[in-house]
PDB file of N, CA and C in Angstrom:
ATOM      1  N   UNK A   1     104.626 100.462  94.913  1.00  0.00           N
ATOM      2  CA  UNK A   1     104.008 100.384  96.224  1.00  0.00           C
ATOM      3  C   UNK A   1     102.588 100.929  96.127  1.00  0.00           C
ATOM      4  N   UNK A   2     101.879 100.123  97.320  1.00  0.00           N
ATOM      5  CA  UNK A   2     100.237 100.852  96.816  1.00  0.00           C
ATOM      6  C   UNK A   2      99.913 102.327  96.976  1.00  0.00           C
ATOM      7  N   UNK A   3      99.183 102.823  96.914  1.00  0.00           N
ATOM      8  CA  UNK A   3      99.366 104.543  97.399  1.00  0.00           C
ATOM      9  C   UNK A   3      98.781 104.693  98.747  1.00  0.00           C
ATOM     10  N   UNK A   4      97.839 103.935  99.532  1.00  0.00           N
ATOM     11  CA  UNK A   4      97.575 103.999 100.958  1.00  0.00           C
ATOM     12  C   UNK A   4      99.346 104.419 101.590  1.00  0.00           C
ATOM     13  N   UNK A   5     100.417 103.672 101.123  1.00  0.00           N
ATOM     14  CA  UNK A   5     101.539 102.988 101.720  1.00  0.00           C
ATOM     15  C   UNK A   5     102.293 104.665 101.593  1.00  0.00           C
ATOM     16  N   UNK A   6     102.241 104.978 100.076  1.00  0.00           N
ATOM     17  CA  UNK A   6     102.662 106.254  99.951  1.00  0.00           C
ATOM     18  C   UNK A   6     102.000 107.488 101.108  1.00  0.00           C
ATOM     19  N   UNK A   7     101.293 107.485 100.924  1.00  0.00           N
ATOM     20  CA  UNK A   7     100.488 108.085 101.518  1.00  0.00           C
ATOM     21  C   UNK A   7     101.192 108.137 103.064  1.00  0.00           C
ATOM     22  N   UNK A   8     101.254 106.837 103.640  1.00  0.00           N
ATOM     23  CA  UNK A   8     101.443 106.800 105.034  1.00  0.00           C
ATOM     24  C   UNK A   8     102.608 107.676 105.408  1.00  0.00           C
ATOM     25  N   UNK A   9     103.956 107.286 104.284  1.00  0.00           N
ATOM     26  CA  UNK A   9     104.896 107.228 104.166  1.00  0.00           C
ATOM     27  C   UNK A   9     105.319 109.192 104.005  1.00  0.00           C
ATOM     28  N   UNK A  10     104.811 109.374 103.415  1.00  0.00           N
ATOM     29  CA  UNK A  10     104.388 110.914 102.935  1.00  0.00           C
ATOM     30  C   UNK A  10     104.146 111.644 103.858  1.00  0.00           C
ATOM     31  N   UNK A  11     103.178 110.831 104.781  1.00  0.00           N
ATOM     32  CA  UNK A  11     102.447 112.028 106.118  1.00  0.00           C
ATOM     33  C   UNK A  11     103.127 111.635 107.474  1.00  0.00           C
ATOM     34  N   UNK A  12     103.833 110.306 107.219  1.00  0.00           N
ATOM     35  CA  UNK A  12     104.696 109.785 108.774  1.00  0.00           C
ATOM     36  C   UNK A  12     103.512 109.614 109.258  1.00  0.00           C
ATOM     37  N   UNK A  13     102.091 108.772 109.015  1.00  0.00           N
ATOM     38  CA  UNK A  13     101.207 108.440 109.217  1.00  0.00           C
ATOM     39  C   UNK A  13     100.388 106.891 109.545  1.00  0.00           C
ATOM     40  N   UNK A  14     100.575 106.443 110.554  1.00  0.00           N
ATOM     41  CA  UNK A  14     100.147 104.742 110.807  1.00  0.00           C
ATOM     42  C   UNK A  14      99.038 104.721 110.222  1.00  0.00           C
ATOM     43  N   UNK A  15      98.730 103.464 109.312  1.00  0.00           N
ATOM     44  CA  UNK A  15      98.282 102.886 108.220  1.00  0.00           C
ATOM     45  C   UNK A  15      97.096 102.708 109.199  1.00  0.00           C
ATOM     46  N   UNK A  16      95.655 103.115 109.065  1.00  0.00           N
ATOM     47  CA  UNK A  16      94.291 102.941 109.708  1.00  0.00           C
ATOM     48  C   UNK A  16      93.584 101.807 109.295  1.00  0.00           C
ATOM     49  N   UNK A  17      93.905 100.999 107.929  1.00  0.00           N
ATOM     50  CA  UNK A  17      92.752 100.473 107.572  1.00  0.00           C
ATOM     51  C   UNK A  17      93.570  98.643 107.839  1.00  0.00           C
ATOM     52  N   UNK A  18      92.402  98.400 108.809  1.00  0.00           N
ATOM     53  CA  UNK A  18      93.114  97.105 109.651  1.00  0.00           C
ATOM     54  C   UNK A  18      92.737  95.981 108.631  1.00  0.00           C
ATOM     55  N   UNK A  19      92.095  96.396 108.055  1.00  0.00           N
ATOM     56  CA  UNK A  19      91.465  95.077 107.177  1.00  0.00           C
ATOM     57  C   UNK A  19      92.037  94.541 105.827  1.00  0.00           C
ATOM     58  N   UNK A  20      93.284  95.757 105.623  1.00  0.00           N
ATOM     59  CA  UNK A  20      94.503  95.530 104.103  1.00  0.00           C
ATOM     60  C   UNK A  20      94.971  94.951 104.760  1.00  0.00           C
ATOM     61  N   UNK A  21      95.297  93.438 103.512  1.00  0.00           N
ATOM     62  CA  UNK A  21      95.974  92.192 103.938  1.00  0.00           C
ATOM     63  C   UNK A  21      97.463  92.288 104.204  1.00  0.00           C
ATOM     64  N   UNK A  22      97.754  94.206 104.531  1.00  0.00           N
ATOM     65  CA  UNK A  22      99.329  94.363 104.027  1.00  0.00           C
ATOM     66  C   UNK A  22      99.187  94.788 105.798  1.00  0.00           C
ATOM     67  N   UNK A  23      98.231  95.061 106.401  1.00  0.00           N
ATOM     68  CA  UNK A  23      98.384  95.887 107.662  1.00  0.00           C
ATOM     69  C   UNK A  23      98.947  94.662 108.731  1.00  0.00           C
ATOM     70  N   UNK A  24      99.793  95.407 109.923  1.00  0.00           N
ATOM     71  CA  UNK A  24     100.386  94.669 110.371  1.00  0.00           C
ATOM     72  C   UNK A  24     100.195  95.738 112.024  1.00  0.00           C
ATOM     73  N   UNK A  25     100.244  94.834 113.085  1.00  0.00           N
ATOM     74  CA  UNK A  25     100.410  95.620 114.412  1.00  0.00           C
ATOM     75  C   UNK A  25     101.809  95.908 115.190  1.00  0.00           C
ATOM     76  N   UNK A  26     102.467  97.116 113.950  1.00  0.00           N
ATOM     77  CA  UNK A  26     103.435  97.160 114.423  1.00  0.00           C
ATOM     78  C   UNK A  26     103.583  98.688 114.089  1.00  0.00           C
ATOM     79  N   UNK A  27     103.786  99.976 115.146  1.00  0.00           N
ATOM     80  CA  UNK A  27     103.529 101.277 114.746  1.00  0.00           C
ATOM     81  C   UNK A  27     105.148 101.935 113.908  1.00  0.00           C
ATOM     82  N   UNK A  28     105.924 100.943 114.601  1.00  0.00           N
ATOM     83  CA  UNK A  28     107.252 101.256 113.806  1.00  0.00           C
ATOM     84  C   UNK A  28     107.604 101.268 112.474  1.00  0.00           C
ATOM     85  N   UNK A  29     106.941 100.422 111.840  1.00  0.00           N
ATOM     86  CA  UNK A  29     106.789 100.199 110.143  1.00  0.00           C
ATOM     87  C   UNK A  29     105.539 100.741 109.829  1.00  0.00           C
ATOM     88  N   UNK A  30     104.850 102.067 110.917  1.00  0.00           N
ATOM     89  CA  UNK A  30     103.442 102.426 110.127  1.00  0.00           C
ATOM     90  C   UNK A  30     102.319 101.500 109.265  1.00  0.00           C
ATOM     91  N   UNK A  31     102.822 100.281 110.866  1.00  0.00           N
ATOM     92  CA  UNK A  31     101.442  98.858 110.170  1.00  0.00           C
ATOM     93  C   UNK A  31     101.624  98.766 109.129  1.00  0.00           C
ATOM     94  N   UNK A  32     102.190  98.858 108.139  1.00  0.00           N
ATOM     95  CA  UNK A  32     102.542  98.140 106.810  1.00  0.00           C
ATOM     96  C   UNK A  32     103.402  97.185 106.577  1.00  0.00           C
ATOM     97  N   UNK A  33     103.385  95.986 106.074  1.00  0.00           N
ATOM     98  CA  UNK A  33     104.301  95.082 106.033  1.00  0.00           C
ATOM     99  C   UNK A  33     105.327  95.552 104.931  1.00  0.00           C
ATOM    100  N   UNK A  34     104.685  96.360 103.615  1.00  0.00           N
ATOM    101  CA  UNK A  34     104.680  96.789 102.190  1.00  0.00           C
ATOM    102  C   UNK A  34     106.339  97.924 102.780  1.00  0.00           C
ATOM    103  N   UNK A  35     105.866  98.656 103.784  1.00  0.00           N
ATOM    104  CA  UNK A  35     106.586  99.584 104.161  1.00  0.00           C
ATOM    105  C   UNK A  35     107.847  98.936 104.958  1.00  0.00           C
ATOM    106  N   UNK A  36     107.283  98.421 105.597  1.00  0.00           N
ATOM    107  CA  UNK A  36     108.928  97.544 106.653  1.00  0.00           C
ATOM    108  C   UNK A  36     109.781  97.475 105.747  1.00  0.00           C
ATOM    109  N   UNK A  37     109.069  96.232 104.506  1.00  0.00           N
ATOM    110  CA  UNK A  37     110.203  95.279 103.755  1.00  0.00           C
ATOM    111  C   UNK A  37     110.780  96.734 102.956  1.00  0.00           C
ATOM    112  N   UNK A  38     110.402  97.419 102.728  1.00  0.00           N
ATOM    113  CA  UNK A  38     111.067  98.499 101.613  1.00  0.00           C
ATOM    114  C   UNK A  38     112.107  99.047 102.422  1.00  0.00           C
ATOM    115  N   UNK A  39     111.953  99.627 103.684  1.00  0.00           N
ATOM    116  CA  UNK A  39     112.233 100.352 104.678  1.00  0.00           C
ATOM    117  C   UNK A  39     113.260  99.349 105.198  1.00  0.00           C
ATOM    118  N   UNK A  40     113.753  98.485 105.524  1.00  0.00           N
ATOM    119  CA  UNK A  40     114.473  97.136 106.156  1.00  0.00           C
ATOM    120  C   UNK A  40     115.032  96.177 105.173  1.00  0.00           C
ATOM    121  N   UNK A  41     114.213  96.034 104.150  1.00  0.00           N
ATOM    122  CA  UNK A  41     114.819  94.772 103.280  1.00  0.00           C
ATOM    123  C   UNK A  41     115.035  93.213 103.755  1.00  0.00           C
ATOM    124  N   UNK A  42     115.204  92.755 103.602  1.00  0.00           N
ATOM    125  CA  UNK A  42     115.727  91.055 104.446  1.00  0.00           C
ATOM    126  C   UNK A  42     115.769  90.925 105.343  1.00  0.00           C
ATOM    127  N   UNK A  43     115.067  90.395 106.145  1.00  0.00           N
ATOM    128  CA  UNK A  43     114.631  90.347 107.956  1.00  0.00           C
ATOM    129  C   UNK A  43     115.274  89.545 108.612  1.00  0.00           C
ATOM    130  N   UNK A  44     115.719  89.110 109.586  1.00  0.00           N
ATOM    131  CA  UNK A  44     115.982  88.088 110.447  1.00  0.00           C
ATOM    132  C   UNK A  44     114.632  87.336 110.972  1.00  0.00           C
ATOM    133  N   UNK A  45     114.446  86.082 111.000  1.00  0.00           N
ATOM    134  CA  UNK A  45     113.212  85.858 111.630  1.00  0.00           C
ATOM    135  C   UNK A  45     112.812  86.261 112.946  1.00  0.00           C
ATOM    136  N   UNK A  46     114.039  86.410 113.897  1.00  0.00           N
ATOM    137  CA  UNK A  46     113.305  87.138 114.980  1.00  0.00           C
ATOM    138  C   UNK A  46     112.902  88.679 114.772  1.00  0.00           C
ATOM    139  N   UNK A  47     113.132  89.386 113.558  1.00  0.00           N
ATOM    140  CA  UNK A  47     112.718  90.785 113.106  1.00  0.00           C
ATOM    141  C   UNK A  47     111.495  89.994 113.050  1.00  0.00           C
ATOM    142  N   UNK A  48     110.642  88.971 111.714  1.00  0.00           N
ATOM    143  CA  UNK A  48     109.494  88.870 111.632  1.00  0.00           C
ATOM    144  C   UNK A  48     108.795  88.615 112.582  1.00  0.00           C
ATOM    145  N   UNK A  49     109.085  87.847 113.539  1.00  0.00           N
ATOM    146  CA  UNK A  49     108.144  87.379 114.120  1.00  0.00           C
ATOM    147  C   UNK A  49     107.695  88.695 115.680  1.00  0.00           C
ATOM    148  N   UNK A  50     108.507  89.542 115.746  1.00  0.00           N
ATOM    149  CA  UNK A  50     108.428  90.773 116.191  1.00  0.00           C
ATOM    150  C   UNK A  50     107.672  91.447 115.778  1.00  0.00           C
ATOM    151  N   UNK A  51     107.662  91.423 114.576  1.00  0.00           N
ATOM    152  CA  UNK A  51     106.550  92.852 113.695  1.00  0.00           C
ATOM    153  C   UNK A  51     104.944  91.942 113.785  1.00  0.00           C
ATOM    154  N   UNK A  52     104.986  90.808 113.823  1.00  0.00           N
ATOM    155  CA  UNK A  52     103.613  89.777 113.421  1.00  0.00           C
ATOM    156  C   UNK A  52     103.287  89.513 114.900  1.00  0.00           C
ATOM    157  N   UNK A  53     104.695  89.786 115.926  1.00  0.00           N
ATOM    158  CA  UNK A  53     103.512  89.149 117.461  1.00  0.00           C
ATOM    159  C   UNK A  53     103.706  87.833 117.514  1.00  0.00           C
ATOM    160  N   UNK A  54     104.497  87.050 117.020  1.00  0.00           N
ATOM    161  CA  UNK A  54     104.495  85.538 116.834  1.00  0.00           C
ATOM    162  C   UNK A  54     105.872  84.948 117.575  1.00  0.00           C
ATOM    163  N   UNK A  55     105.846  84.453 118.464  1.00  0.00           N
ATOM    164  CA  UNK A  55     107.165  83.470 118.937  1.00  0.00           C
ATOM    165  C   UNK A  55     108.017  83.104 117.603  1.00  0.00           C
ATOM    166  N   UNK A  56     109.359  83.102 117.919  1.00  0.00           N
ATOM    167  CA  UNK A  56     110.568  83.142 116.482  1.00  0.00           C
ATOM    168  C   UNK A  56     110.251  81.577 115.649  1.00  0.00           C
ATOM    169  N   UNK A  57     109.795  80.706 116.786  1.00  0.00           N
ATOM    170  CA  UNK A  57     109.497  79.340 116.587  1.00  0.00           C
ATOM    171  C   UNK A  57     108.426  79.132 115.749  1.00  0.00           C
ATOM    172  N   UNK A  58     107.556  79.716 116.027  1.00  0.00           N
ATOM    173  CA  UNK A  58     106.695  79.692 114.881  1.00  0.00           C
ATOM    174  C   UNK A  58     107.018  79.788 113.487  1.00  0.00           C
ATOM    175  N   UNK A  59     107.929  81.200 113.608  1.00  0.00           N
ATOM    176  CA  UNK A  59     108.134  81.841 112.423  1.00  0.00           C
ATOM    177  C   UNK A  59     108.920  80.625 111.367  1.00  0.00           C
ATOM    178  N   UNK A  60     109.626  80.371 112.494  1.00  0.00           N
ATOM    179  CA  UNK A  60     110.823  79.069 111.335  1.00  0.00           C
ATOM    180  C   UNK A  60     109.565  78.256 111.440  1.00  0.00           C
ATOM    181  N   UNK A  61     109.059  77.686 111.919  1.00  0.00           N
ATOM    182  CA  UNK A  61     107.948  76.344 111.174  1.00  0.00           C
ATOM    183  C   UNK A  61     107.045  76.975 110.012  1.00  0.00           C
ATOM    184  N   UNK A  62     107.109  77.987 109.981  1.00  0.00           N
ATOM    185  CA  UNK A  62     106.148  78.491 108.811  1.00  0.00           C
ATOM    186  C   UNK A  62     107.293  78.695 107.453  1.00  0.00           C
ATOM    187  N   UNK A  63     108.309  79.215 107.622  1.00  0.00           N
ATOM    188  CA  UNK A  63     109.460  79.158 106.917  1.00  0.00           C
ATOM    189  C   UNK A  63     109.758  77.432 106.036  1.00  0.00           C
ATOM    190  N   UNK A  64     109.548  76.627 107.070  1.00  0.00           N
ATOM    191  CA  UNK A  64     110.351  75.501 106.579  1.00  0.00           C
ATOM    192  C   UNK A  64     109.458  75.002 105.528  1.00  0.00           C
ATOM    193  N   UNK A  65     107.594  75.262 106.529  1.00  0.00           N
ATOM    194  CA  UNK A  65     106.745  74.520 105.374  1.00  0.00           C
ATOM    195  C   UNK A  65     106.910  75.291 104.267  1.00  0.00           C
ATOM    196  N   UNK A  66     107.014  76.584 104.394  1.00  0.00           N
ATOM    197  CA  UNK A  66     107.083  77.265 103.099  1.00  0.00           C
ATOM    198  C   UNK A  66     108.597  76.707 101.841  1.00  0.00           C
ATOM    199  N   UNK A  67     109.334  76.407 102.530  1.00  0.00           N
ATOM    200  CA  UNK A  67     110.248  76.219 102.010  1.00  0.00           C
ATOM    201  C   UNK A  67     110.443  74.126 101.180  1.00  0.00           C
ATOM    202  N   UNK A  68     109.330  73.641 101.997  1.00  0.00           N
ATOM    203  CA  UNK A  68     109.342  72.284 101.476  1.00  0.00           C
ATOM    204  C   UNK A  68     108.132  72.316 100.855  1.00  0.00           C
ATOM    205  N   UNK A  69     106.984  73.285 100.626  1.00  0.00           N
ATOM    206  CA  UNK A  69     106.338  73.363  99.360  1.00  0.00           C
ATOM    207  C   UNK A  69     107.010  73.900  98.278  1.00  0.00           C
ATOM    208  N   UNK A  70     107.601  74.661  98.141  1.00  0.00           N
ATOM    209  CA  UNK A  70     108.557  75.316  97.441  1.00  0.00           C
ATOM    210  C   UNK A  70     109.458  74.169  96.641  1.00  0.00           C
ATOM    211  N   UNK A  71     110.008  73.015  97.497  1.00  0.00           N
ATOM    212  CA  UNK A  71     110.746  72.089  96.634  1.00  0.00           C
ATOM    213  C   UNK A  71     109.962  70.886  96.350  1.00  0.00           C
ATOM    214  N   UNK A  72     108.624  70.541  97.051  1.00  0.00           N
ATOM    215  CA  UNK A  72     107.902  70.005  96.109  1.00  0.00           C
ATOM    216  C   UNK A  72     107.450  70.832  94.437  1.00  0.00           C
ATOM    217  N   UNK A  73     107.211  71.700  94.650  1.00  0.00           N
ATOM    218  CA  UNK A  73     107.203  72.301  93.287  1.00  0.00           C
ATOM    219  C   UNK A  73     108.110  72.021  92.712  1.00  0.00           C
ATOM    220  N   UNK A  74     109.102  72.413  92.883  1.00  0.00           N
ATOM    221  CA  UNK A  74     110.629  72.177  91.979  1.00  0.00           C
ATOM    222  C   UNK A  74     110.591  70.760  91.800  1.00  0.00           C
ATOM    223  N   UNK A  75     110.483  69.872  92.136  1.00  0.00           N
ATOM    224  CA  UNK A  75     110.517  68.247  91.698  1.00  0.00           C
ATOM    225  C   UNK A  75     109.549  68.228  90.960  1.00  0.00           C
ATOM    226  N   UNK A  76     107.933  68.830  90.819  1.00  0.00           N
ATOM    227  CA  UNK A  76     106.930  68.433  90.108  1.00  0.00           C
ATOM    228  C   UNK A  76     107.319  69.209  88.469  1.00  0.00           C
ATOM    229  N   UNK A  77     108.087  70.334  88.694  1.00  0.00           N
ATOM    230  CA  UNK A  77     108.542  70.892  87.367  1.00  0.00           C
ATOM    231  C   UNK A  77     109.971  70.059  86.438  1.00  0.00           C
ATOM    232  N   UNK A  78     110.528  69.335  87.146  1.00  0.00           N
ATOM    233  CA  UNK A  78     111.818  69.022  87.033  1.00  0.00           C
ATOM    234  C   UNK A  78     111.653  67.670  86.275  1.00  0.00           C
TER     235      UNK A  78
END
């Protein structure tokens, strides 16, 4: 884990620097995404889309594309 994360984690301290691509607007996971997933493990999408601010609907359309680039890859390796 990065050491900002330690750090946070160490002092029970919300993560200040808005501009790490790990920070998130959520004070419960101390704005870290790095920290949730460690802290939580395997989300439900309505967990993600809670911590990100995003309707659950979104979350699965971002899921699926992620998931049908994912098997275009697998056919281009195969």
């Amino acid at each position: 884990m990065k050491n900002c994360c330690n750090y946070c984690i160490t002092n029970d301290f919300s993560c200040p620097m808005k501009d790490c691509k790990h920070w998130i607007d959520y004070e419960k996971d101390l704005n870290c995404t790095l920290i949730a997933v460690e802290s939580h493990g395997a989300m439900t999408l309505r967990e993600v889309s809670e911590r990100l601010g995003i309707s659950f609907v979104r979350v699965k359309q971002i899921q699926d594309r992620a998931i049908k680039k994912l098997s275009n890859l697998n056919v281009k390796f195969n």
